[in-house]
C-alpha atoms as a PDB file:
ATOM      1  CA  UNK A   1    -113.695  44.900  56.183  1.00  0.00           C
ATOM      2  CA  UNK A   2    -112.423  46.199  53.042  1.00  0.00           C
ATOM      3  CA  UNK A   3    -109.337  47.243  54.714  1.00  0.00           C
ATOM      4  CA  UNK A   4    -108.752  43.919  56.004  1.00  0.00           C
ATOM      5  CA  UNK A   5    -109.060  42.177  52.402  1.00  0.00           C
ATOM      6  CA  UNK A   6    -107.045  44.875  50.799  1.00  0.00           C
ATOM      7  CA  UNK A   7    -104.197  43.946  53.623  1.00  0.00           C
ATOM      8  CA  UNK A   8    -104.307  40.448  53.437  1.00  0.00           C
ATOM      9  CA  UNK A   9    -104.028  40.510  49.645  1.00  0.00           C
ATOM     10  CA  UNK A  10    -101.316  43.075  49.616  1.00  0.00           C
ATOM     11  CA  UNK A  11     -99.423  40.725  52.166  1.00  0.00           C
ATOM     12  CA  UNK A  12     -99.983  37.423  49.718  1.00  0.00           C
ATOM     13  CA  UNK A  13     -98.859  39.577  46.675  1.00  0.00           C
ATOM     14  CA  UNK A  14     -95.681  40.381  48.845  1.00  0.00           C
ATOM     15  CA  UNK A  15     -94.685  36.808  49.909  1.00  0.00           C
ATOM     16  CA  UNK A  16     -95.560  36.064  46.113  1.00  0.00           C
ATOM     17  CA  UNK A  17     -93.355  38.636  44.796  1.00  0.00           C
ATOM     18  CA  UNK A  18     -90.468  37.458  47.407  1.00  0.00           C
ATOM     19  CA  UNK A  19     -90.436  34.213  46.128  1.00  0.00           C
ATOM     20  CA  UNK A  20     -90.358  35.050  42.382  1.00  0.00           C
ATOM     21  CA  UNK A  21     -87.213  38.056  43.214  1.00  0.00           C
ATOM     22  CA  UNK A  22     -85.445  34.777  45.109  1.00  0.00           C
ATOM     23  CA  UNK A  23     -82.029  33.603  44.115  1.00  0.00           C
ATOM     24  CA  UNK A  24     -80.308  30.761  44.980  1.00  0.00           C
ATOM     25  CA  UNK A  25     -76.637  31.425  46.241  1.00  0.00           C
ATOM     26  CA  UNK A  26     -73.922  28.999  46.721  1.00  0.00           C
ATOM     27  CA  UNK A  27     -74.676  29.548  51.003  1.00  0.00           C
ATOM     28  CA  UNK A  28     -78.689  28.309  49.972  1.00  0.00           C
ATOM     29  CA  UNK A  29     -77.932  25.144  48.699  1.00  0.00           C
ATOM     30  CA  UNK A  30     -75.177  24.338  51.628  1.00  0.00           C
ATOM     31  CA  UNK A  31     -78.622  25.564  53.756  1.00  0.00           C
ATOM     32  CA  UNK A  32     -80.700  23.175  52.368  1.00  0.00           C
ATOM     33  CA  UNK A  33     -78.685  20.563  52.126  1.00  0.00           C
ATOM     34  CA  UNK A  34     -77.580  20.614  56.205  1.00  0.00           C
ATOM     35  CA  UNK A  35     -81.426  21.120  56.493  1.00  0.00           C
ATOM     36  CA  UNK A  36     -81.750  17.331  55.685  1.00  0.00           C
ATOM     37  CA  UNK A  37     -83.696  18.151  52.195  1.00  0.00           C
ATOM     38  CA  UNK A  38     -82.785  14.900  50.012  1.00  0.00           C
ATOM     39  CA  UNK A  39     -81.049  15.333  46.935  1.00  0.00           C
ATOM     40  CA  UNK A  40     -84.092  15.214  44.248  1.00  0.00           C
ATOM     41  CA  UNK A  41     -85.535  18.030  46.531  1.00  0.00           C
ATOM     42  CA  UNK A  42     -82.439  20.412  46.360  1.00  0.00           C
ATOM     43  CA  UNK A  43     -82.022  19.730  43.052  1.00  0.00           C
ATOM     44  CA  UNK A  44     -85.486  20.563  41.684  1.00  0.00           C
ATOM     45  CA  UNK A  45     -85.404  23.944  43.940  1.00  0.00           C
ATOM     46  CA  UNK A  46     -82.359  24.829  41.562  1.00  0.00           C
ATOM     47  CA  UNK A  47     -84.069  23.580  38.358  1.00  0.00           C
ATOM     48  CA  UNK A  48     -87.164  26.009  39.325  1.00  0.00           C
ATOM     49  CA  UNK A  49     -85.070  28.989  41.114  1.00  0.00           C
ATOM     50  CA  UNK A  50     -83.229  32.144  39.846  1.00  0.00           C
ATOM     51  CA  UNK A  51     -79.531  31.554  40.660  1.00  0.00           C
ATOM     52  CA  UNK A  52     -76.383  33.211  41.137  1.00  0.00           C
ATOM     53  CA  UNK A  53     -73.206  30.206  41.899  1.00  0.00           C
ATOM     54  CA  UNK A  54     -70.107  30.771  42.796  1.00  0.00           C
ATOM     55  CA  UNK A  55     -68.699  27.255  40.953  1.00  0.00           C
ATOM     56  CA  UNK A  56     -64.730  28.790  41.475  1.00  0.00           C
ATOM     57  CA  UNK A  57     -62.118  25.911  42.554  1.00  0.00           C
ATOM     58  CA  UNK A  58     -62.372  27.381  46.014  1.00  0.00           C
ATOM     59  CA  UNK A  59     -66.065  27.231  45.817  1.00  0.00           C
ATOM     60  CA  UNK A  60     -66.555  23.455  44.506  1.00  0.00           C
ATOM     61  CA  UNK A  61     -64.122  23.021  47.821  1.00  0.00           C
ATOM     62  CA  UNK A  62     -66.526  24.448  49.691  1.00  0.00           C
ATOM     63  CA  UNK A  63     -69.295  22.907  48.457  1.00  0.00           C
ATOM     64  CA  UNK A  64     -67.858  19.286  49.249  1.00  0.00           C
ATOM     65  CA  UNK A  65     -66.986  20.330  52.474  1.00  0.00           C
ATOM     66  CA  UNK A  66     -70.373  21.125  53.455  1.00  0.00           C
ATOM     67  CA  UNK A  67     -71.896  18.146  52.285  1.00  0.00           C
ATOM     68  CA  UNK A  68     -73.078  18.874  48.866  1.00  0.00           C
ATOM     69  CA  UNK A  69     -73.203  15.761  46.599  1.00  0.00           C
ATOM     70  CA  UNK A  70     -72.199  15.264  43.386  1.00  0.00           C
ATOM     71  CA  UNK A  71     -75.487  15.053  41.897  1.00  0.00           C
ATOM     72  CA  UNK A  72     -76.496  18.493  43.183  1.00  0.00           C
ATOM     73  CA  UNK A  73     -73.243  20.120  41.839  1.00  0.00           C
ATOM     74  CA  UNK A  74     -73.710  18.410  38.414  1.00  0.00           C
ATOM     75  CA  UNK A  75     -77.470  20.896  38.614  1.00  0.00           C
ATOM     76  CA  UNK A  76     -75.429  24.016  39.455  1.00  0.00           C
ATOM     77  CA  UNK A  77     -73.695  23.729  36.928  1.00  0.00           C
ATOM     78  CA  UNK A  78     -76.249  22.811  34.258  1.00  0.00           C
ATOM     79  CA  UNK A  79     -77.984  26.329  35.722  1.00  0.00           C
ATOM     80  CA  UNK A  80     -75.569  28.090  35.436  1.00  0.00           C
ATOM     81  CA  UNK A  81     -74.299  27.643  32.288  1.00  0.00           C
ATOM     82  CA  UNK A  82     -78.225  26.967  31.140  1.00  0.00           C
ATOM     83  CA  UNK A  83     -77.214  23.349  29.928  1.00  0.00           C
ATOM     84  CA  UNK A  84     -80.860  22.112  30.374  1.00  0.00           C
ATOM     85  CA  UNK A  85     -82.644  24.639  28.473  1.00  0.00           C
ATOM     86  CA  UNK A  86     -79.978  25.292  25.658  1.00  0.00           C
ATOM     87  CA  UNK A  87     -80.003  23.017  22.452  1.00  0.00           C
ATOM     88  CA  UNK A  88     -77.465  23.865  19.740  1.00  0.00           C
ATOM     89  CA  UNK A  89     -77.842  27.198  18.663  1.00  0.00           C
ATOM     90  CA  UNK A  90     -77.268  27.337  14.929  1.00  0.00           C
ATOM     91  CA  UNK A  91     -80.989  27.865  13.704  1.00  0.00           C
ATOM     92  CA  UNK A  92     -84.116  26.388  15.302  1.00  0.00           C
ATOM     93  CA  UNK A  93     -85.018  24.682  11.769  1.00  0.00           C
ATOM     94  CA  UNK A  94     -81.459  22.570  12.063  1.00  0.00           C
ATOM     95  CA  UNK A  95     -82.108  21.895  15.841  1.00  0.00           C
ATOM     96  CA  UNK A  96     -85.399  20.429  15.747  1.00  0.00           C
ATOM     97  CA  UNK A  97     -83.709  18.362  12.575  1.00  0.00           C
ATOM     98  CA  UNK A  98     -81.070  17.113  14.440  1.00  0.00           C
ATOM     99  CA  UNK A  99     -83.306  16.354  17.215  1.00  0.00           C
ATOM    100  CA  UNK A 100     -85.406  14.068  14.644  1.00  0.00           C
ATOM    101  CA  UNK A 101     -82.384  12.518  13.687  1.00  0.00           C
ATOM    102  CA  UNK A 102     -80.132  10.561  16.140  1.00  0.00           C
ATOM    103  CA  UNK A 103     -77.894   9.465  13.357  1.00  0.00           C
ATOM    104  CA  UNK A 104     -76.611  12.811  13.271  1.00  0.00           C
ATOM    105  CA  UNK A 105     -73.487  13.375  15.828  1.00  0.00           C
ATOM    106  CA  UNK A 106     -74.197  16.814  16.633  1.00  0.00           C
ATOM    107  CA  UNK A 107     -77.894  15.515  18.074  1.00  0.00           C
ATOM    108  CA  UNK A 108     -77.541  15.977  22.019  1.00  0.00           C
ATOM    109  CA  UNK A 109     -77.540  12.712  23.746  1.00  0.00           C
ATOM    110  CA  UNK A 110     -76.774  10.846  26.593  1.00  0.00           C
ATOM    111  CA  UNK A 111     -72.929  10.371  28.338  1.00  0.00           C
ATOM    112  CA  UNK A 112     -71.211   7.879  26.093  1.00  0.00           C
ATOM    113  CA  UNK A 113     -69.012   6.944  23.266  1.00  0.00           C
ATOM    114  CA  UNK A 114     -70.057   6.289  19.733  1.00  0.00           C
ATOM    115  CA  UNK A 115     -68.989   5.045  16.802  1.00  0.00           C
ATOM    116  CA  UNK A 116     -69.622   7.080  13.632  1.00  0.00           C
ATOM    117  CA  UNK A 117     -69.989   5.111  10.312  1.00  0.00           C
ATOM    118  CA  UNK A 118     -71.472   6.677   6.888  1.00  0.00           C
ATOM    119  CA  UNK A 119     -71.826   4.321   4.096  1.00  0.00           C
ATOM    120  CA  UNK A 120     -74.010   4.807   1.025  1.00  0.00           C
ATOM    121  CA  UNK A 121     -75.495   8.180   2.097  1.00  0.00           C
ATOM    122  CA  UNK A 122     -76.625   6.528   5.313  1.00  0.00           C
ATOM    123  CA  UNK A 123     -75.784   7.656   9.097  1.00  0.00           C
ATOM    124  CA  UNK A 124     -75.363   5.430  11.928  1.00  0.00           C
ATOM    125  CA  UNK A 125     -73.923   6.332  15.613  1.00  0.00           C
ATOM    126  CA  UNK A 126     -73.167   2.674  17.843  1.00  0.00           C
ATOM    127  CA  UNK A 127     -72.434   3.198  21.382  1.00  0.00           C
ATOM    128  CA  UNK A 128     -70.216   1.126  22.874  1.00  0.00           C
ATOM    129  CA  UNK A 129     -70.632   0.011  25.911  1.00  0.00           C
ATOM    130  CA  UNK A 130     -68.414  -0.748  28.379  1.00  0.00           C
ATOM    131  CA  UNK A 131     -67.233  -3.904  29.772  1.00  0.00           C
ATOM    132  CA  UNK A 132     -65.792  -4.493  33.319  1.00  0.00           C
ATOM    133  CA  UNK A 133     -62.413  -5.855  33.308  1.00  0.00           C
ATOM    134  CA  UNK A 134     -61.247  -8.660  36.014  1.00  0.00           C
ATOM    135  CA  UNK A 135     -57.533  -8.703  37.205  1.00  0.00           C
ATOM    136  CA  UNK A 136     -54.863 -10.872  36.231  1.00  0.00           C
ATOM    137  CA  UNK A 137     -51.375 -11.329  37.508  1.00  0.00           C
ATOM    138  CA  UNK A 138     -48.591 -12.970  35.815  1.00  0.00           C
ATOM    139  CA  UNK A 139     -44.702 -13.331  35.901  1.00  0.00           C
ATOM    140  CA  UNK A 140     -45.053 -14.809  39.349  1.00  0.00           C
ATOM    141  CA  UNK A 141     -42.760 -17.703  38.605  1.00  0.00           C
ATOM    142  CA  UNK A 142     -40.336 -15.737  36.633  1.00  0.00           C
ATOM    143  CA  UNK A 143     -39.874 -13.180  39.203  1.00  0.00           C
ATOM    144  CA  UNK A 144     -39.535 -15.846  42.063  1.00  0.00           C
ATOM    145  CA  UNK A 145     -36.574 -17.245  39.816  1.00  0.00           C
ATOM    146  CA  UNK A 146     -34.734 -13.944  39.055  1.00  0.00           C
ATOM    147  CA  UNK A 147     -32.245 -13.323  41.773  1.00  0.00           C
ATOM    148  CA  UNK A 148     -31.811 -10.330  44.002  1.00  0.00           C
ATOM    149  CA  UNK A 149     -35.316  -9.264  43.628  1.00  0.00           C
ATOM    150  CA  UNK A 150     -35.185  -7.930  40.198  1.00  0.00           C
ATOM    151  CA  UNK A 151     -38.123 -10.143  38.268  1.00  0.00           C
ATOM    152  CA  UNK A 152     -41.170  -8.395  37.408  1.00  0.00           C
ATOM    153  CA  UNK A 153     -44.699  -9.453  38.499  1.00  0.00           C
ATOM    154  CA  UNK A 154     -47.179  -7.982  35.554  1.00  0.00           C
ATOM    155  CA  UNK A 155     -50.746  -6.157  36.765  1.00  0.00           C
ATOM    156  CA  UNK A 156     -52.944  -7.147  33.990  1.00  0.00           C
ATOM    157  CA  UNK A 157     -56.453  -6.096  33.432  1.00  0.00           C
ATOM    158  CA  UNK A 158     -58.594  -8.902  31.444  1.00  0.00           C
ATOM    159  CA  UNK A 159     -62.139  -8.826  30.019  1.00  0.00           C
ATOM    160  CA  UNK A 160     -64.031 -12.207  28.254  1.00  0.00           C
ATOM    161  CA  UNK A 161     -63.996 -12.906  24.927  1.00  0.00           C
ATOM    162  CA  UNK A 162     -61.878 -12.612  22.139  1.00  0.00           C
ATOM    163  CA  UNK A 163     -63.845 -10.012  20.142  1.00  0.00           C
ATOM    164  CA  UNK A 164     -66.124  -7.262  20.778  1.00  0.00           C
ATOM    165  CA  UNK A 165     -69.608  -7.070  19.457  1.00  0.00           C
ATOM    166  CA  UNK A 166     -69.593  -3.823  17.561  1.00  0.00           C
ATOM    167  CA  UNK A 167     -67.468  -4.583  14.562  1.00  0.00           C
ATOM    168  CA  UNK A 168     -65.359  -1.593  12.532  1.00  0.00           C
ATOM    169  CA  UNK A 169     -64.372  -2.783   8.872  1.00  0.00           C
ATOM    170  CA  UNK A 170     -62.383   0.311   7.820  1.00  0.00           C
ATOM    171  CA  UNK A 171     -58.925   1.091   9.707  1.00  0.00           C
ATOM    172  CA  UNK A 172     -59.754   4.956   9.626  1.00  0.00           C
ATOM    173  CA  UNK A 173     -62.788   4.656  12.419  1.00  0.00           C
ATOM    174  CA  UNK A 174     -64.581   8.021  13.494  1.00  0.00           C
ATOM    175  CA  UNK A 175     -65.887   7.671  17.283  1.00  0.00           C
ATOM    176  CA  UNK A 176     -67.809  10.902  18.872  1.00  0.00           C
ATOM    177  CA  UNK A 177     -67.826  11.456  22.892  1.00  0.00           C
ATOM    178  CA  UNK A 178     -69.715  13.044  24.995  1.00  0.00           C
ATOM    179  CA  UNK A 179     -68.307  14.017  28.493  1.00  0.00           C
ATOM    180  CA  UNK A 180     -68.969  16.381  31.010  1.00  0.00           C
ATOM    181  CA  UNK A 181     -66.853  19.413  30.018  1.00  0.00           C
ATOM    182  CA  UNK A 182     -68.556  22.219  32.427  1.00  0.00           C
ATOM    183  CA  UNK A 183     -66.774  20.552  35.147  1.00  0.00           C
ATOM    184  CA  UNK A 184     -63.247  21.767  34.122  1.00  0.00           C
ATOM    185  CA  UNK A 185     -62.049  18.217  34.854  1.00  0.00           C
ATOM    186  CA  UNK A 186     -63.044  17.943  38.132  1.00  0.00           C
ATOM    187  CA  UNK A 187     -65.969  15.287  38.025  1.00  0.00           C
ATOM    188  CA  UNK A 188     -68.253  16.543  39.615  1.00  0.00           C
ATOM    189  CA  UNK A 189     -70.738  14.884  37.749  1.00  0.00           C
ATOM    190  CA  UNK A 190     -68.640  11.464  37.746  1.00  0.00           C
ATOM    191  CA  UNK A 191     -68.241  11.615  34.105  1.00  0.00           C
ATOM    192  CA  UNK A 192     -65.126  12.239  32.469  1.00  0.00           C
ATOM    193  CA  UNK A 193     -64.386  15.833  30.812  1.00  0.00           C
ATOM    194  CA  UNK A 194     -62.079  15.075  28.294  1.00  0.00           C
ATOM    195  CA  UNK A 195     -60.790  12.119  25.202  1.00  0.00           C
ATOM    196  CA  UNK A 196     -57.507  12.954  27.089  1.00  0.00           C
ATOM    197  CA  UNK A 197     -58.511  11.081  30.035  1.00  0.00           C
ATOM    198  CA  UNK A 198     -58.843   7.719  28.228  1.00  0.00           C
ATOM    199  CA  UNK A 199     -55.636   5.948  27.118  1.00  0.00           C
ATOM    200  CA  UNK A 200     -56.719   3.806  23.385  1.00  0.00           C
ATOM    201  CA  UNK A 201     -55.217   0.249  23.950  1.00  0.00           C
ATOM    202  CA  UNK A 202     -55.067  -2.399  21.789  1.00  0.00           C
ATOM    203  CA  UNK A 203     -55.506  -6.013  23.446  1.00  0.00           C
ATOM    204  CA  UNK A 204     -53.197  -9.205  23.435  1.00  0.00           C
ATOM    205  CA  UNK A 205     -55.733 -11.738  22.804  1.00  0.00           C
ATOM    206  CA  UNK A 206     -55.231 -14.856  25.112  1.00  0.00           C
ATOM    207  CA  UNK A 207     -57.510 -17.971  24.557  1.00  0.00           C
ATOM    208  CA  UNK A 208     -61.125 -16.779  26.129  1.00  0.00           C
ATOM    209  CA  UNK A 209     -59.812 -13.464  27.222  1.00  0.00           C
ATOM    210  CA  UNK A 210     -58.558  -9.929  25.761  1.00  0.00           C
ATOM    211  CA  UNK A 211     -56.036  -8.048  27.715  1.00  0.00           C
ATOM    212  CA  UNK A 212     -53.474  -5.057  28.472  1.00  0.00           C
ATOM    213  CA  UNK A 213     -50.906  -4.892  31.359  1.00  0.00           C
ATOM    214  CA  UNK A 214     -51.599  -1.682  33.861  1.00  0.00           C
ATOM    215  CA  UNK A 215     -49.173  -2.012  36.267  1.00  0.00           C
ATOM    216  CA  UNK A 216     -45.348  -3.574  37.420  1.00  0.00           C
ATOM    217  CA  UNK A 217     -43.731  -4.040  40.599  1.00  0.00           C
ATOM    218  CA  UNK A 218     -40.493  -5.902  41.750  1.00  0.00           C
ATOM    219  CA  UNK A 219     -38.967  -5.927  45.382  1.00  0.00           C
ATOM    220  CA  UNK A 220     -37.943  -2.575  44.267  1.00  0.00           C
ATOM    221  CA  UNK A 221     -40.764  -0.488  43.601  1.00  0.00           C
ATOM    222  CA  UNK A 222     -43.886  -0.413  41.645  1.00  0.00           C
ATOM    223  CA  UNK A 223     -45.100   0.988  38.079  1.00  0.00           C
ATOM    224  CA  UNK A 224     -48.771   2.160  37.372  1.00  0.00           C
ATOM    225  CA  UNK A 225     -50.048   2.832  33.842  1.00  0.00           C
ATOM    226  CA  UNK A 226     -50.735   1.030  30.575  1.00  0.00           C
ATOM    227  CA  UNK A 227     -47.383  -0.568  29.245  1.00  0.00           C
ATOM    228  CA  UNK A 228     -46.479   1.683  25.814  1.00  0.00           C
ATOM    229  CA  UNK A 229     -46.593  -1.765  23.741  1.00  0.00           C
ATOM    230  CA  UNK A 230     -50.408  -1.726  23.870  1.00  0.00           C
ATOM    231  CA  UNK A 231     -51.148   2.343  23.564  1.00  0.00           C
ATOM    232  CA  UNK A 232     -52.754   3.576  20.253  1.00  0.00           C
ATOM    233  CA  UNK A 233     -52.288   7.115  19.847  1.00  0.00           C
ATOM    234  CA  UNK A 234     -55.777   9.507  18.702  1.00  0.00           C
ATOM    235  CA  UNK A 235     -56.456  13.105  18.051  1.00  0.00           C
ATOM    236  CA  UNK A 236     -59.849  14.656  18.961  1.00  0.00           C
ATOM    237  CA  UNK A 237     -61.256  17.694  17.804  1.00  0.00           C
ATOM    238  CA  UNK A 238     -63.721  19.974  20.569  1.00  0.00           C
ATOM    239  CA  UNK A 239     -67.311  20.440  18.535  1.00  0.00           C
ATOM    240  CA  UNK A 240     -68.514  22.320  22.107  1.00  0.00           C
ATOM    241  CA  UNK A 241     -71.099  20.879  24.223  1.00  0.00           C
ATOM    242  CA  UNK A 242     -69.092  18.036  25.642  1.00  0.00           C
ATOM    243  CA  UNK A 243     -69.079  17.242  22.205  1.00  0.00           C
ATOM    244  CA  UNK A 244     -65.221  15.702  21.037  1.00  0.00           C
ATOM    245  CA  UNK A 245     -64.327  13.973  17.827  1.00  0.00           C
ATOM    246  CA  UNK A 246     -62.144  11.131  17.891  1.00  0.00           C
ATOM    247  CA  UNK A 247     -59.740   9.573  15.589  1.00  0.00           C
ATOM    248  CA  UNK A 248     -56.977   7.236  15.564  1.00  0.00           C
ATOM    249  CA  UNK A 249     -53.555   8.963  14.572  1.00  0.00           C
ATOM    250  CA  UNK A 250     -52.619   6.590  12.129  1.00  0.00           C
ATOM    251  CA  UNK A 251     -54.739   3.660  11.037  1.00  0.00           C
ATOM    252  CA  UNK A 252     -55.754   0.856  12.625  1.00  0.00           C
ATOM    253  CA  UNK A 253     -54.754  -2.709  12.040  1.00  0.00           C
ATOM    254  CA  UNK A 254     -56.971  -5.605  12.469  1.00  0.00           C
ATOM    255  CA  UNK A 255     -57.122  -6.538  15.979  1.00  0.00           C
ATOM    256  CA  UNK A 256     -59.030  -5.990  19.223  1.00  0.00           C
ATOM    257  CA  UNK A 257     -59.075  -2.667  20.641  1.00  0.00           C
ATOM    258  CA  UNK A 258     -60.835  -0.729  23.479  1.00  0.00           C
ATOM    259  CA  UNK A 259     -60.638   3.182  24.913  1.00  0.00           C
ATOM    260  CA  UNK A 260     -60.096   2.705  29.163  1.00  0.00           C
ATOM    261  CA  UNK A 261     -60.787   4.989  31.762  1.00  0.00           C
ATOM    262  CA  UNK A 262     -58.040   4.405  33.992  1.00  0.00           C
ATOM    263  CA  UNK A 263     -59.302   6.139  36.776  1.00  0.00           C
ATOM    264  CA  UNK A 264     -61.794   3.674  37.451  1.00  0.00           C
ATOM    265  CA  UNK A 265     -59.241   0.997  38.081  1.00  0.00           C
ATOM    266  CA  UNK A 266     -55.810  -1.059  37.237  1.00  0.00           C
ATOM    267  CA  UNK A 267     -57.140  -4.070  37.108  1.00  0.00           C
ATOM    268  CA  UNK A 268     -60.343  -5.525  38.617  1.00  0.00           C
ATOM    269  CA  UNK A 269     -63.594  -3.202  38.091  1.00  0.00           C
ATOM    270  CA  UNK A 270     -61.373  -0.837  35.131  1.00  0.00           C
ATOM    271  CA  UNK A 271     -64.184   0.117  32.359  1.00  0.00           C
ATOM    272  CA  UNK A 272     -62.972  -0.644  28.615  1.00  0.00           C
ATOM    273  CA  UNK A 273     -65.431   0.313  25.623  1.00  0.00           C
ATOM    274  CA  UNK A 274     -63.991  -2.346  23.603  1.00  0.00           C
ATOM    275  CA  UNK A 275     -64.133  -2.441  19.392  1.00  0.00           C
ATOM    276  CA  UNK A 276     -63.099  -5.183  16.947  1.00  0.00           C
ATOM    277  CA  UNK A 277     -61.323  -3.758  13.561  1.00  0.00           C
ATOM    278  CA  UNK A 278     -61.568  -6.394  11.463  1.00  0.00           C
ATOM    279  CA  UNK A 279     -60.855  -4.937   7.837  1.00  0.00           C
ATOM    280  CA  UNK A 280     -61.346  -7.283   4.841  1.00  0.00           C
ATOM    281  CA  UNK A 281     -58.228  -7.102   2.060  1.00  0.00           C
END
């Protein structure tokens, strides 16, 4: 009888001991996932497993191939580079400060742009949000009456209103962003990575409406991209963490302005996190 306990524990210990040794490869999750496990299921097992990815270019490939969403390659990489456990490492007394404090731009936080402002001793961070353009096209009558095909039909992207609700009164404005920069630029958290993948525009303001042109075409060919007239140049400065300081190269006049993700459209359904200067002589 004794015998019979003793090997039954032993044998519990030894599944218990399996599971604690267990890592999670890059071939477990692809496993799992072509197992039928939904997503919050895969992704937990990560969150509460020992792992060992493989998050090359050839890998992330692979990865996609197989079936493996977005979501669950976003939590491979937050394990791997221990994103959800680390805070910012300069002493626990200033972490736990800055945690207390979400004025203070080095406080982790959400995806998102801010606006910095100091005045008086006081912090304040604004996010903007961002506002979904709708598509415009002009020049159609102009380019009907050019001859041989030459006149230009204009791509424009337009959102309401002719000023933004968060208001900057100082031409020097200081914005903070934080992106996904573990992915290396490859989204695989559908969040940006870097400032550089926002173009700053400034807006033509037309009756109820603010907007930029993104595109060009003629019976010739076609041109994609914000027109140079309405680009606003800005440095940014990497803080680590997906943390990136931004600021416009040389300063802002008073108009409407907005940073746009152009990957998430030319015209219709393009996100703009739109800002009003509006500086007082």
């Amino acid at each position: 009888m004794k015998r019979r306990i003793f090997a039954v524990a032993f044998f519990a210990l030894s599944i218990l001991t399996a599971f604690a040794q267990e890592v999670i490869r890059n071939q477990d999750v692809i496993a799992l996932v072509k197992a039928g496990l939904s997503e919050t299921v895969v992704i937990e097992k990560i969150k509460n497993s020992k792992t060992d990815f493989d998050l090359s270019t050839n890998a992330l490939i692979e990865l996609k191939k197989n079936g493996v969403t977005d979501k669950i390659v976003a939590a491979m990489f937050a394990s791997k580079s221990g994103s959800e456990s680390q805070t910012f490492t300069i002493n626990s007394e200033s972490n736990q400060a800055r945690k207390e404090d979400p004025n203070d731009p080095l406080t982790p936080r959400d995806y998102g742009i801010y606006l910095y402002e100091e005045k008086n001793g006081t912090k304040r961070m604004t996010q903007l949000l961002p506002v979904i353009a709708k598509a415009r096209v002009g020049g159609g009558l102009t380019a009907a009456i050019v001859p041989f095909g030459l006149g230009k039909v204009k791509h424009k992207a337009a959102i309401p209103g002719k000023t933004a609700k968060v208001v900057v009164d100082t031409p020097n404005p200081v914005f903070y962003f934080y992106l996904y920069s573990q992915s290396g630029g490859f989204h695989t958290a559908g969040v940006p990575a870097y400032p550089t993948e926002f173009t700053l525009v400034k807006f033509h303001i037309r009756s109820d409406k603010r907007e930029v042109s993104t595109g060009e075409a003629n019976a010739y060919g076609a041109k994609v991209g914000v027109s140079g007239e309405y680009v606003v140049e800005f440095d940014y400065e990497s803080l680590g963490k997906g943390i990136f300081k931004v600021t416009p190269k040389k300063p802002l006049e008073n108009g409407e302005y907005a940073f746009y993700l152009p990957d998430t459209g030319v015209g219709a359904g393009a996100r703009f996190f739109d800002f009003s200067v509006q500086v007082t002589p």
